[in-house]
PDB file of N, CA and C in Angstrom:
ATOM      1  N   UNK A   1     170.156 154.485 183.640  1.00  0.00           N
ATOM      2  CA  UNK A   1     169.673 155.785 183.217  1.00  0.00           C
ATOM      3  C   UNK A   1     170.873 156.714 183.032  1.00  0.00           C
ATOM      4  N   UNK A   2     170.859 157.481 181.972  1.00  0.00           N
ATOM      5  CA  UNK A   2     172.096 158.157 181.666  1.00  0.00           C
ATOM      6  C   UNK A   2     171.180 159.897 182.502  1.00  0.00           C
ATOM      7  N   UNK A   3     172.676 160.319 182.801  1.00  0.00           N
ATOM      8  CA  UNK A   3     172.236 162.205 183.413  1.00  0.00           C
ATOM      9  C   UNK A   3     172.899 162.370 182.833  1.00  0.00           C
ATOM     10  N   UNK A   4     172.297 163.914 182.723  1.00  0.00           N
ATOM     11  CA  UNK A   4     173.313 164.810 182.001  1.00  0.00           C
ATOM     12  C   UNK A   4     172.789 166.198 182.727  1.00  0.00           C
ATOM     13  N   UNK A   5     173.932 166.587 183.425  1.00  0.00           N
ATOM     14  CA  UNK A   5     174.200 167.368 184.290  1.00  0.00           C
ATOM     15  C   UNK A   5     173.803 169.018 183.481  1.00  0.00           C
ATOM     16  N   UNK A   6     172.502 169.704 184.286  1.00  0.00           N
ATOM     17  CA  UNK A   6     172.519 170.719 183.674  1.00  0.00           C
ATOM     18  C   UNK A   6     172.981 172.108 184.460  1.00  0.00           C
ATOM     19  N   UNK A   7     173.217 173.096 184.227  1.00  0.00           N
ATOM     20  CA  UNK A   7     173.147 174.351 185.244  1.00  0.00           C
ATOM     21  C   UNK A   7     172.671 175.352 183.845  1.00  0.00           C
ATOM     22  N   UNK A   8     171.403 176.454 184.352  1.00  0.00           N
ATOM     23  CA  UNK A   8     170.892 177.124 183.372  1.00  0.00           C
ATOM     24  C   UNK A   8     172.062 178.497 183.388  1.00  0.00           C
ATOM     25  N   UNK A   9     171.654 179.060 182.630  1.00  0.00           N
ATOM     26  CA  UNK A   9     172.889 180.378 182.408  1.00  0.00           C
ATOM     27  C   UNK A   9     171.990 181.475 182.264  1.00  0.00           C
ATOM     28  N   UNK A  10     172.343 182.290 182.533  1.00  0.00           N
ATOM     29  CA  UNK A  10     171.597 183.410 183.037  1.00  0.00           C
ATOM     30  C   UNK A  10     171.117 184.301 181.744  1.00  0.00           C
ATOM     31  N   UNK A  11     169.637 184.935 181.400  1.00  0.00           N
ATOM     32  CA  UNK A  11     169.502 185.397 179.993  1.00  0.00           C
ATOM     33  C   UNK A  11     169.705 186.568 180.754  1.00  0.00           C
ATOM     34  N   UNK A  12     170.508 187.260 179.210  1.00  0.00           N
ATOM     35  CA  UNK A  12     171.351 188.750 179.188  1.00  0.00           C
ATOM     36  C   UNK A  12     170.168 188.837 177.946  1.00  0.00           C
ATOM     37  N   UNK A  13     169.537 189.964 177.514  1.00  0.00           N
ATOM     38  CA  UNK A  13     168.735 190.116 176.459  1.00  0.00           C
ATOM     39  C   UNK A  13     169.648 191.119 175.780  1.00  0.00           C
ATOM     40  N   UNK A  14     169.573 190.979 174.195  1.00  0.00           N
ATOM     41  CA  UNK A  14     170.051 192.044 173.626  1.00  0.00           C
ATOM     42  C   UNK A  14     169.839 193.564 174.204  1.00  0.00           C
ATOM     43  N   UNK A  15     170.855 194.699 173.781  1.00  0.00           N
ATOM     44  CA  UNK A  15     170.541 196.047 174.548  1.00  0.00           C
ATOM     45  C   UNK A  15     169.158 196.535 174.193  1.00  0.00           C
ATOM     46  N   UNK A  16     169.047 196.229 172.951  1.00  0.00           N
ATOM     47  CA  UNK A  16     167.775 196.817 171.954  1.00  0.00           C
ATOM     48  C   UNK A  16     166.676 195.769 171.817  1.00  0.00           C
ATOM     49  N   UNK A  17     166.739 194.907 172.958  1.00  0.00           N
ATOM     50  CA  UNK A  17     165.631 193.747 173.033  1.00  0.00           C
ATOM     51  C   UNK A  17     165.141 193.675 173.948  1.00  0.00           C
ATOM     52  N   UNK A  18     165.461 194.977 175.298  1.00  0.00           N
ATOM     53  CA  UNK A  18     164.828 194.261 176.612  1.00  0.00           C
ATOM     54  C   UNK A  18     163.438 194.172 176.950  1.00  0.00           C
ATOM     55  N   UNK A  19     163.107 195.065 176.055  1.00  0.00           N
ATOM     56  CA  UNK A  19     160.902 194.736 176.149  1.00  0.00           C
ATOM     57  C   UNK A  19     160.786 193.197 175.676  1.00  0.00           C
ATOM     58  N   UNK A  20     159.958 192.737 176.892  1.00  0.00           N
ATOM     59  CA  UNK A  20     159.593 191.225 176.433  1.00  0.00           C
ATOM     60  C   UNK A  20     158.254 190.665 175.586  1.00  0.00           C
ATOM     61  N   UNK A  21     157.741 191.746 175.133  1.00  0.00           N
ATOM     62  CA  UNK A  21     156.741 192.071 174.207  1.00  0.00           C
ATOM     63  C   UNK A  21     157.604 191.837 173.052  1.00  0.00           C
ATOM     64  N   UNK A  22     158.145 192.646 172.571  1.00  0.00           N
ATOM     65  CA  UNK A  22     159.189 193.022 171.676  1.00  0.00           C
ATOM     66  C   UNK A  22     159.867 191.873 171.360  1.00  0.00           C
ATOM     67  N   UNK A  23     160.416 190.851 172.425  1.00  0.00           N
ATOM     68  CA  UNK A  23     161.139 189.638 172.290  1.00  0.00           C
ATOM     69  C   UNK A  23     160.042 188.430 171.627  1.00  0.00           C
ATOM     70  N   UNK A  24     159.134 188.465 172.292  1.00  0.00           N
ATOM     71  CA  UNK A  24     157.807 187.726 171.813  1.00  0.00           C
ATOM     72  C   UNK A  24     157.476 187.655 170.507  1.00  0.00           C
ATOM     73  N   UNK A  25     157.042 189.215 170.272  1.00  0.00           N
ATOM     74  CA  UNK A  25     157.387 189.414 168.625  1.00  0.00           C
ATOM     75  C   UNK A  25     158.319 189.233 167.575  1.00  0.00           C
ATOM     76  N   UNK A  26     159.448 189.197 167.844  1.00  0.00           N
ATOM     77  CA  UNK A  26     160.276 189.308 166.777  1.00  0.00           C
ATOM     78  C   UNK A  26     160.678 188.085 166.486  1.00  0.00           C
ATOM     79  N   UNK A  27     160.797 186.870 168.009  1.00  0.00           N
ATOM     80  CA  UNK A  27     161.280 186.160 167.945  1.00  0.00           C
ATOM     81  C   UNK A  27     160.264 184.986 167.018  1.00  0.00           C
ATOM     82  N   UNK A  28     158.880 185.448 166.646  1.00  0.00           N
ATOM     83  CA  UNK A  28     158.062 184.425 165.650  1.00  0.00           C
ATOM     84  C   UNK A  28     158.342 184.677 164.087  1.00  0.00           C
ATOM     85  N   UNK A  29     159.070 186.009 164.351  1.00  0.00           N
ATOM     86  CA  UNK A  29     159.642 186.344 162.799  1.00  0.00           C
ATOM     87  C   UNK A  29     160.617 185.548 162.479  1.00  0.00           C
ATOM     88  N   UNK A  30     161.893 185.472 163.289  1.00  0.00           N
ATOM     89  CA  UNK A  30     162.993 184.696 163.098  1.00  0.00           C
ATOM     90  C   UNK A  30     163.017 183.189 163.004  1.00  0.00           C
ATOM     91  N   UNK A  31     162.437 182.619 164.153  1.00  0.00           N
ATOM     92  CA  UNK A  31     162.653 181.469 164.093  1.00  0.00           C
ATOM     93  C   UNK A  31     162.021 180.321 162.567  1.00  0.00           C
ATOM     94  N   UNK A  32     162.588 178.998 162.496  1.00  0.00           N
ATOM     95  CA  UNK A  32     161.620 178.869 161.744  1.00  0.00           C
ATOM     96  C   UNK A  32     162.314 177.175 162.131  1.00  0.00           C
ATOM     97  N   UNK A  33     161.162 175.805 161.022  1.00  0.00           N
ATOM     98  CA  UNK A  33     161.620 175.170 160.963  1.00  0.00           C
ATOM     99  C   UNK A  33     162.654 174.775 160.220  1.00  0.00           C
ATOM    100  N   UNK A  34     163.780 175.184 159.447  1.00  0.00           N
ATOM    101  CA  UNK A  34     164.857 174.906 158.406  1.00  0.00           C
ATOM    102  C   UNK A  34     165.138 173.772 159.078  1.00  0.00           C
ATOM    103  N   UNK A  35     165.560 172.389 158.147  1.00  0.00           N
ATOM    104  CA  UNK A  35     166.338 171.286 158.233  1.00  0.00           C
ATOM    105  C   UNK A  35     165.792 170.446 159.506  1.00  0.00           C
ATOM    106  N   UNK A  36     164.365 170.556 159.409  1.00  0.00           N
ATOM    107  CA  UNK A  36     163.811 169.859 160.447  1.00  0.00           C
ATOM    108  C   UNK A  36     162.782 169.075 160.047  1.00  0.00           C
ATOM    109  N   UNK A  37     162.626 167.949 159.427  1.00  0.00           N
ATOM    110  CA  UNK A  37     161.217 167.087 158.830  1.00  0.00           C
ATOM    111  C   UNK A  37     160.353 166.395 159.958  1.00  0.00           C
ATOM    112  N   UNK A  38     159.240 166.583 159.911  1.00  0.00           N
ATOM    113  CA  UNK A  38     158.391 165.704 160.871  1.00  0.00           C
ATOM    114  C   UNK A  38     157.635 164.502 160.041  1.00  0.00           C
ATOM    115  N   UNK A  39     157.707 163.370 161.025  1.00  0.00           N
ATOM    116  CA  UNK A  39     156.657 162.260 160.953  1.00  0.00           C
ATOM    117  C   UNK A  39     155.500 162.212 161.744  1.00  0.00           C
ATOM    118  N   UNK A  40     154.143 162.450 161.236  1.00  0.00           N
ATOM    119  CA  UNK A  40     153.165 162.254 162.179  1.00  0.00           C
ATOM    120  C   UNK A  40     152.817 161.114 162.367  1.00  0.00           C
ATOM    121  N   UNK A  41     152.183 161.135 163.434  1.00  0.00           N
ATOM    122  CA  UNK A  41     151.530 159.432 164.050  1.00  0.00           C
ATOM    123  C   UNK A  41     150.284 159.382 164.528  1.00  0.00           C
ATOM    124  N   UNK A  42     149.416 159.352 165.015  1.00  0.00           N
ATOM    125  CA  UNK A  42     147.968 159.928 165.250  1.00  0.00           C
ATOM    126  C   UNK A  42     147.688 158.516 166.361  1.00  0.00           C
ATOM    127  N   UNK A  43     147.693 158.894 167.376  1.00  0.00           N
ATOM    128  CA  UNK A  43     147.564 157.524 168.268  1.00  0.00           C
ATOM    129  C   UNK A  43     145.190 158.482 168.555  1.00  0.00           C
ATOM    130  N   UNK A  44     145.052 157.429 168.378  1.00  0.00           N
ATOM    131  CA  UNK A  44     143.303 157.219 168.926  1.00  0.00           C
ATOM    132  C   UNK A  44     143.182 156.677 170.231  1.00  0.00           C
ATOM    133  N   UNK A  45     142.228 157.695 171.083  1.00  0.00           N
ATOM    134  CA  UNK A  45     142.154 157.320 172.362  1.00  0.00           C
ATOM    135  C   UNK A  45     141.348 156.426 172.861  1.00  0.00           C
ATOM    136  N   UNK A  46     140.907 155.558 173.652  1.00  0.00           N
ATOM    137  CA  UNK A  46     139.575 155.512 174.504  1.00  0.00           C
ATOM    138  C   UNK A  46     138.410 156.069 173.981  1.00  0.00           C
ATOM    139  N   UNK A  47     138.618 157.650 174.893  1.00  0.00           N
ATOM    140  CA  UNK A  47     137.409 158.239 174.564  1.00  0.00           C
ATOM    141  C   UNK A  47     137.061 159.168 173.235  1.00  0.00           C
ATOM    142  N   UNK A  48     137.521 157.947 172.359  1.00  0.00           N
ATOM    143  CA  UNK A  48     137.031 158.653 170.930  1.00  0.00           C
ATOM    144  C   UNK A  48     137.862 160.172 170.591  1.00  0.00           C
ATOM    145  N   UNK A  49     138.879 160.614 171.275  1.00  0.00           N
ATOM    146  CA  UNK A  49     139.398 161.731 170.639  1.00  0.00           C
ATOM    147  C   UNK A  49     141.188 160.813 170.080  1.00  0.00           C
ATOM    148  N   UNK A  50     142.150 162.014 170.268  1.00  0.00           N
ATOM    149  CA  UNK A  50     143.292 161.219 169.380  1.00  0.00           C
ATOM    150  C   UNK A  50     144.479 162.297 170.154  1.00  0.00           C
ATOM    151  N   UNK A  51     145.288 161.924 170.024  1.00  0.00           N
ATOM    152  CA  UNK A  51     146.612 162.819 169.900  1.00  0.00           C
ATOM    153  C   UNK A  51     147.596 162.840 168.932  1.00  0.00           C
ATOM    154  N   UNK A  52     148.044 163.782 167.861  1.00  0.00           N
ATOM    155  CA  UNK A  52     148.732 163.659 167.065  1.00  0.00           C
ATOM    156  C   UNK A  52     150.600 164.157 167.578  1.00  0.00           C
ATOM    157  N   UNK A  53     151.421 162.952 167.451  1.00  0.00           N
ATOM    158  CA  UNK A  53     152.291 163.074 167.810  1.00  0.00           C
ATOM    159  C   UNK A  53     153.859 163.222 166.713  1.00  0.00           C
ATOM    160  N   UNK A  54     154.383 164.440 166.434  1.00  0.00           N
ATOM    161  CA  UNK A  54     155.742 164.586 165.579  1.00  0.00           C
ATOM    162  C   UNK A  54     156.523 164.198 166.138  1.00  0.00           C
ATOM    163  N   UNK A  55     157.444 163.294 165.379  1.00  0.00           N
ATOM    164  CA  UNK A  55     158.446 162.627 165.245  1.00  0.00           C
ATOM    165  C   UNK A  55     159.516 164.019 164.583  1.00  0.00           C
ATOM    166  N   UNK A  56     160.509 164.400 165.334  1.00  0.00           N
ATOM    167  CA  UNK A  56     161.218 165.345 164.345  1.00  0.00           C
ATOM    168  C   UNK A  56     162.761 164.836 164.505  1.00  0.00           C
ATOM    169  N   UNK A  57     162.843 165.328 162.597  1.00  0.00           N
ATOM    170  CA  UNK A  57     164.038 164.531 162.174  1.00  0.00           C
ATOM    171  C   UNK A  57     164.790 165.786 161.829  1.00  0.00           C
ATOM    172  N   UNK A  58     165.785 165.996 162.524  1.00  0.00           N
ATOM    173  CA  UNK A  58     166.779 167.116 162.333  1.00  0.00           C
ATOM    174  C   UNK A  58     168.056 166.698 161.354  1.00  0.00           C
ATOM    175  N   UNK A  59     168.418 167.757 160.521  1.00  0.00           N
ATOM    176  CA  UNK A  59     169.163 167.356 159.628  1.00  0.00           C
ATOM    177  C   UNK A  59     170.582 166.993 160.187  1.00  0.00           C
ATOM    178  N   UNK A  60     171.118 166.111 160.044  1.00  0.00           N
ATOM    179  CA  UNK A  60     172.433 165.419 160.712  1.00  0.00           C
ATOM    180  C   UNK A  60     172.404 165.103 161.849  1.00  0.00           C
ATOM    181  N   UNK A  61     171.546 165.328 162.710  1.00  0.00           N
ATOM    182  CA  UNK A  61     171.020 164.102 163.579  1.00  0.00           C
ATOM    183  C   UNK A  61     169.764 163.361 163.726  1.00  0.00           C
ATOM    184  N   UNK A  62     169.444 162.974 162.699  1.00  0.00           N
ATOM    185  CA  UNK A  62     168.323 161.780 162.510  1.00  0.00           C
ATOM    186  C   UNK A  62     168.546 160.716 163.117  1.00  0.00           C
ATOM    187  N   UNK A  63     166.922 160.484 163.515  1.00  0.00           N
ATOM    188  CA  UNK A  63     166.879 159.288 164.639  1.00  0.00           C
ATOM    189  C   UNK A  63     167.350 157.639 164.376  1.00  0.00           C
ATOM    190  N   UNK A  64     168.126 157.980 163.023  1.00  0.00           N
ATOM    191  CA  UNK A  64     168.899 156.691 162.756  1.00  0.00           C
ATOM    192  C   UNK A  64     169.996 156.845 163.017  1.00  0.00           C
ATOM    193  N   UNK A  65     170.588 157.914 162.687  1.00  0.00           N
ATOM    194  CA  UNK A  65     171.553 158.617 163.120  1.00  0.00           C
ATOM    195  C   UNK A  65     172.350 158.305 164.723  1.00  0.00           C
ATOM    196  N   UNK A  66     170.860 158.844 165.445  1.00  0.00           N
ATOM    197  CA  UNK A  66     171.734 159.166 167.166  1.00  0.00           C
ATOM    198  C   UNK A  66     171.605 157.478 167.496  1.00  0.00           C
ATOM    199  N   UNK A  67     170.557 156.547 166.949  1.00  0.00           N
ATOM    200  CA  UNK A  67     170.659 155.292 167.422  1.00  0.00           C
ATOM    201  C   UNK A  67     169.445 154.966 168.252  1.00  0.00           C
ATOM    202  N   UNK A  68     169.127 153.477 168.215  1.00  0.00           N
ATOM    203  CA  UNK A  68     167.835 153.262 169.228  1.00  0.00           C
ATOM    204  C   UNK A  68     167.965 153.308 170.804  1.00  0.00           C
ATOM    205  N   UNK A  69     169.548 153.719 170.997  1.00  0.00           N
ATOM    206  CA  UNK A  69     169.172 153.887 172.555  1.00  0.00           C
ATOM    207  C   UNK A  69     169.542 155.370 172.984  1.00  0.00           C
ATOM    208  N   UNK A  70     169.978 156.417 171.987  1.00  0.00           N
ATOM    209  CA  UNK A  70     169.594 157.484 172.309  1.00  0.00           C
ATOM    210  C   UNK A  70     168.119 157.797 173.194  1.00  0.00           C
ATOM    211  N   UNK A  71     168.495 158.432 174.284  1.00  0.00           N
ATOM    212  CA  UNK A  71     167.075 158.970 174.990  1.00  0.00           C
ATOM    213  C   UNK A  71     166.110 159.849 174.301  1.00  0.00           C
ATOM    214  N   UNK A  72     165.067 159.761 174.330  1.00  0.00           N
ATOM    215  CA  UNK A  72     164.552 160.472 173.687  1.00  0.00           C
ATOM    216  C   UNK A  72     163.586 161.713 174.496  1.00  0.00           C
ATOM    217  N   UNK A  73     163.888 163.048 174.242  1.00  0.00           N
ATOM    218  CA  UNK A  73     162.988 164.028 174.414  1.00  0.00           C
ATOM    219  C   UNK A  73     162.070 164.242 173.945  1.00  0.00           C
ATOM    220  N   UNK A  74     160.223 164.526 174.864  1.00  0.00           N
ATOM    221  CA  UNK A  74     159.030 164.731 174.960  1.00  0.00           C
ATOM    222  C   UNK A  74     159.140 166.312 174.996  1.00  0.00           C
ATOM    223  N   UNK A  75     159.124 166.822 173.829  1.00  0.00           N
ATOM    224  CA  UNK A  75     158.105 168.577 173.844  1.00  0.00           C
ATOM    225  C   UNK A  75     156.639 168.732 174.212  1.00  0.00           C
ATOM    226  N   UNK A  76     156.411 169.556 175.150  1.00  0.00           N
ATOM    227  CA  UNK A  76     154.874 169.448 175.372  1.00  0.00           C
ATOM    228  C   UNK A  76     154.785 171.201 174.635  1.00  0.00           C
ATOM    229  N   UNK A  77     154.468 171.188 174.402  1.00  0.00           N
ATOM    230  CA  UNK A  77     154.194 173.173 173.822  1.00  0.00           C
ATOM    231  C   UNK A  77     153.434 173.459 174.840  1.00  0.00           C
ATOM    232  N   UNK A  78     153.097 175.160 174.357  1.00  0.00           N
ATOM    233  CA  UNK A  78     152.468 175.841 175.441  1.00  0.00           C
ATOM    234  C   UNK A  78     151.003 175.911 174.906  1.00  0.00           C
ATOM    235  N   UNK A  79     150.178 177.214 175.548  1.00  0.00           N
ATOM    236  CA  UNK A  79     149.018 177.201 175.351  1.00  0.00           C
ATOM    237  C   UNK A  79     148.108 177.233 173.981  1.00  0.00           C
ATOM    238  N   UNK A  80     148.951 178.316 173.587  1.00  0.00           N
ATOM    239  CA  UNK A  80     148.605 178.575 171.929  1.00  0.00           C
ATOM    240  C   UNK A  80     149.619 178.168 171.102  1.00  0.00           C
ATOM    241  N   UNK A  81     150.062 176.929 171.132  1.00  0.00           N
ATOM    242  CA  UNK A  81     151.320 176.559 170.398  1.00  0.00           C
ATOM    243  C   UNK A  81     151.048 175.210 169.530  1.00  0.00           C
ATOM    244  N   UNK A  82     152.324 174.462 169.276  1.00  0.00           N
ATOM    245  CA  UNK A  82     151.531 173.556 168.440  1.00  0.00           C
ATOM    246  C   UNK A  82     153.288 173.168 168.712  1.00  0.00           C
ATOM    247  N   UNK A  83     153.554 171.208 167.992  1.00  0.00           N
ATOM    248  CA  UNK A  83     154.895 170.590 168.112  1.00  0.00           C
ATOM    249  C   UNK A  83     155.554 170.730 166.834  1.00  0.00           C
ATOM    250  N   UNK A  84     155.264 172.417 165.994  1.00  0.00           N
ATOM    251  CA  UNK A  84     156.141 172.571 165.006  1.00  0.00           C
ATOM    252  C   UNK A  84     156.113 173.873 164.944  1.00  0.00           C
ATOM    253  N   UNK A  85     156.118 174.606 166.473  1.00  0.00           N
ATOM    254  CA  UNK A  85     156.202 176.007 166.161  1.00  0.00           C
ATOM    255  C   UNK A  85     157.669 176.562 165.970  1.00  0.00           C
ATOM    256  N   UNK A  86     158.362 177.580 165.532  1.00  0.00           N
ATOM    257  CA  UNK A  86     159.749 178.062 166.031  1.00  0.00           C
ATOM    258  C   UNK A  86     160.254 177.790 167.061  1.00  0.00           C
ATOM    259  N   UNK A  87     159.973 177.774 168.075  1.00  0.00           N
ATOM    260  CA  UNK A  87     160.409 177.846 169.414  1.00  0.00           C
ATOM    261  C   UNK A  87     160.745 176.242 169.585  1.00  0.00           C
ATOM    262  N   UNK A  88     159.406 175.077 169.239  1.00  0.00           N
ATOM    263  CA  UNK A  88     160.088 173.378 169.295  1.00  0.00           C
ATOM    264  C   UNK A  88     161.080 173.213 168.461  1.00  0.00           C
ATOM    265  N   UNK A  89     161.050 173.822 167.160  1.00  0.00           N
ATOM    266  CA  UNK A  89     162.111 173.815 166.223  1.00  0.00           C
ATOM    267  C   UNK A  89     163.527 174.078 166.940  1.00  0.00           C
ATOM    268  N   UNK A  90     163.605 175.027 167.399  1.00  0.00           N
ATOM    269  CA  UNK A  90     164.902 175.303 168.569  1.00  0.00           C
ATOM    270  C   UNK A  90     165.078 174.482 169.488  1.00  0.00           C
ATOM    271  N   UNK A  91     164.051 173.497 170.148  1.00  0.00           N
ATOM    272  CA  UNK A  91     164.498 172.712 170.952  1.00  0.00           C
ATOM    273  C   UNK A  91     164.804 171.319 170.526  1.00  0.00           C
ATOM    274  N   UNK A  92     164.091 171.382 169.399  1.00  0.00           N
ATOM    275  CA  UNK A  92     164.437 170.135 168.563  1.00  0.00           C
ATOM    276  C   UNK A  92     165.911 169.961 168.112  1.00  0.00           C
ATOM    277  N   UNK A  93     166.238 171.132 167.674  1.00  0.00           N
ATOM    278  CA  UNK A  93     167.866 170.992 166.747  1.00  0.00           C
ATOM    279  C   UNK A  93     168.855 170.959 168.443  1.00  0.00           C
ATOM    280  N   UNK A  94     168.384 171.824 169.375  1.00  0.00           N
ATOM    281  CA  UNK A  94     169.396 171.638 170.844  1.00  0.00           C
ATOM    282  C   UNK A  94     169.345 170.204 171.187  1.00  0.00           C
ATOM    283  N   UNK A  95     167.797 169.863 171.582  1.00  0.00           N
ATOM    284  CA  UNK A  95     168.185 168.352 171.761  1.00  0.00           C
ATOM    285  C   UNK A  95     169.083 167.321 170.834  1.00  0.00           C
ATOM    286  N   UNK A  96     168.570 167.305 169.734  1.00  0.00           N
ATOM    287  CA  UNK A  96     169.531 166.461 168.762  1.00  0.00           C
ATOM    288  C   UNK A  96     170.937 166.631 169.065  1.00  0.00           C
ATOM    289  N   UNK A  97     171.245 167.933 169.059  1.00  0.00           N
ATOM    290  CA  UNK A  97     172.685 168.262 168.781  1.00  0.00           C
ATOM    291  C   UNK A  97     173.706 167.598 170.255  1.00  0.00           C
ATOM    292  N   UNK A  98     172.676 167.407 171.189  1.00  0.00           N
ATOM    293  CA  UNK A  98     173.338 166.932 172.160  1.00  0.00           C
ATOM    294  C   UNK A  98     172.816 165.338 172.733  1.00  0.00           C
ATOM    295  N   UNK A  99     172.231 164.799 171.659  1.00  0.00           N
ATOM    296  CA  UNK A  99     172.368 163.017 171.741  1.00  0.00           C
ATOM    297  C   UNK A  99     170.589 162.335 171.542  1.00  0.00           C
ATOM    298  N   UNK A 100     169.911 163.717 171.942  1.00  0.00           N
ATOM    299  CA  UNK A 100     168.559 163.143 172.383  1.00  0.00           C
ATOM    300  C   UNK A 100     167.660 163.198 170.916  1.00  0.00           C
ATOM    301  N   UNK A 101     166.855 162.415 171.119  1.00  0.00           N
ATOM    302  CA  UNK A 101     166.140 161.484 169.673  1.00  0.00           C
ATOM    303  C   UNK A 101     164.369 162.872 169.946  1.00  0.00           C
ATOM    304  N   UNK A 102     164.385 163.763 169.415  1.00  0.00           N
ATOM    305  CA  UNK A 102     163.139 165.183 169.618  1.00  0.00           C
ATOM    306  C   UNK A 102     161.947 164.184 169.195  1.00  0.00           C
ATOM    307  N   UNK A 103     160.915 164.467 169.854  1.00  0.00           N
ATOM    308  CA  UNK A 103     159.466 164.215 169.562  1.00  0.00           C
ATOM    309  C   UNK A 103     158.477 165.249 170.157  1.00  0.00           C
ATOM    310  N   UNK A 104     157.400 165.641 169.470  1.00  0.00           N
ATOM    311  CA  UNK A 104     156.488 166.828 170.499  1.00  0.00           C
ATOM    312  C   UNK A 104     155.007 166.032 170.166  1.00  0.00           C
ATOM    313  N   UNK A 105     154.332 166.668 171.210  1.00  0.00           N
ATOM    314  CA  UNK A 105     152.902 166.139 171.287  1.00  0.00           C
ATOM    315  C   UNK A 105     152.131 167.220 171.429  1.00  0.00           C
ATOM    316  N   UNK A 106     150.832 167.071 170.136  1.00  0.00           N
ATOM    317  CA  UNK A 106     150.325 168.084 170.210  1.00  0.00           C
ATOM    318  C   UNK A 106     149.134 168.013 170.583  1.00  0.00           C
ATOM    319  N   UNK A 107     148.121 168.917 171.518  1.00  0.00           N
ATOM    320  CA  UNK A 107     147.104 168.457 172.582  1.00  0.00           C
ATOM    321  C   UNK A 107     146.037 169.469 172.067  1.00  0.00           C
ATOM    322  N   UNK A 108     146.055 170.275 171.000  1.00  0.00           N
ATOM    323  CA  UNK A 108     145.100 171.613 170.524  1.00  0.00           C
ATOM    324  C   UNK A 108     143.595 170.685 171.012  1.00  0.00           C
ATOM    325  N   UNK A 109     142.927 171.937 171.220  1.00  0.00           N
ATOM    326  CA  UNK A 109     141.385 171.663 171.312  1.00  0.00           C
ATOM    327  C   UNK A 109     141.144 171.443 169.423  1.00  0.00           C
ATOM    328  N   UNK A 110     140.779 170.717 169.037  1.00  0.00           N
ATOM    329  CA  UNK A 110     140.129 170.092 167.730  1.00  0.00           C
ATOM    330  C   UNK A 110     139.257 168.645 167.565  1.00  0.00           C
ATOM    331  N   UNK A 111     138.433 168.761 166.600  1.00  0.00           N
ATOM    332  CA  UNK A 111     137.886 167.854 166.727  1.00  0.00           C
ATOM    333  C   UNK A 111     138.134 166.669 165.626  1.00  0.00           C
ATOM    334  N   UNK A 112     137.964 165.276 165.724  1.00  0.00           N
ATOM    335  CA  UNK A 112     137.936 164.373 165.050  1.00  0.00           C
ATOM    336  C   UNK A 112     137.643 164.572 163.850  1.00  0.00           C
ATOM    337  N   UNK A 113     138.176 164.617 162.508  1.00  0.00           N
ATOM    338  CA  UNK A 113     137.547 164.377 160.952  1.00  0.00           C
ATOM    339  C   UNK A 113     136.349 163.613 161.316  1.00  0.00           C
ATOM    340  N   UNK A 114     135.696 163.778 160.358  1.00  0.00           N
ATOM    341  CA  UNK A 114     134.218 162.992 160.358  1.00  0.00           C
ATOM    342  C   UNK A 114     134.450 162.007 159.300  1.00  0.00           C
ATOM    343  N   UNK A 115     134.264 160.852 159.014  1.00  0.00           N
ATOM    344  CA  UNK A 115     133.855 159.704 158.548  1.00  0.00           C
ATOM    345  C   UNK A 115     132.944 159.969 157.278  1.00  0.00           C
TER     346      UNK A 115
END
């Protein structure tokens, strides 16, 4: 098993950013996916529901790229989120950039297409 040694760094917020309302907001303006392609996969469960899972391919580090034994990072999103919001997009291009092969899983309440 490979580590990779982390220590977090302390957030300083911009002077004119410290409302975290404000950060919330702006930050869905900015972010985006640029240079990030997804592959979906749709695994079917058991109990008749599914999980649809992105494969994300960041530009210059594609998962051919980092190699099949690059580790690979699991995004779970948050409540109202989804595995191609701004925010995975940012963790997608960090992970890549530092060896790891990005994938997110997305768990929304939805229901099955109908037949």
């Amino acid at each position: 098993m490979t580590r990779i040694d982390f220590t977090p760094q302390p957030f300083i917020p911009h002077p004119l950013m410290r409302n975290a309302h404000m950060q919330t907001v702006l930050a869905s303006w900015f972010r985006h996916n640029k240079g990030i392609t997804y592959r979906r996969v749709r695994l079917d469960t058991p109990d008749d529901d599914f999980l649809d899972i992105d494969f994300a391919e960041v530009q210059d580090y594609s998962w051919a790229q980092l190699g099949d034994t690059a580790p690979i990072m699991l995004l779970m999103h948050g409540l109202e989120g989804n595995a191609r919001k701004g925010y995975a997009a940012e963790m997608y291009n960090a992970a890549a950039r530092i060896g790891y092969r990005p994938v997110g899983i997305n768990y929304l309440l939805a229901q099955k297409p109908s037949n």
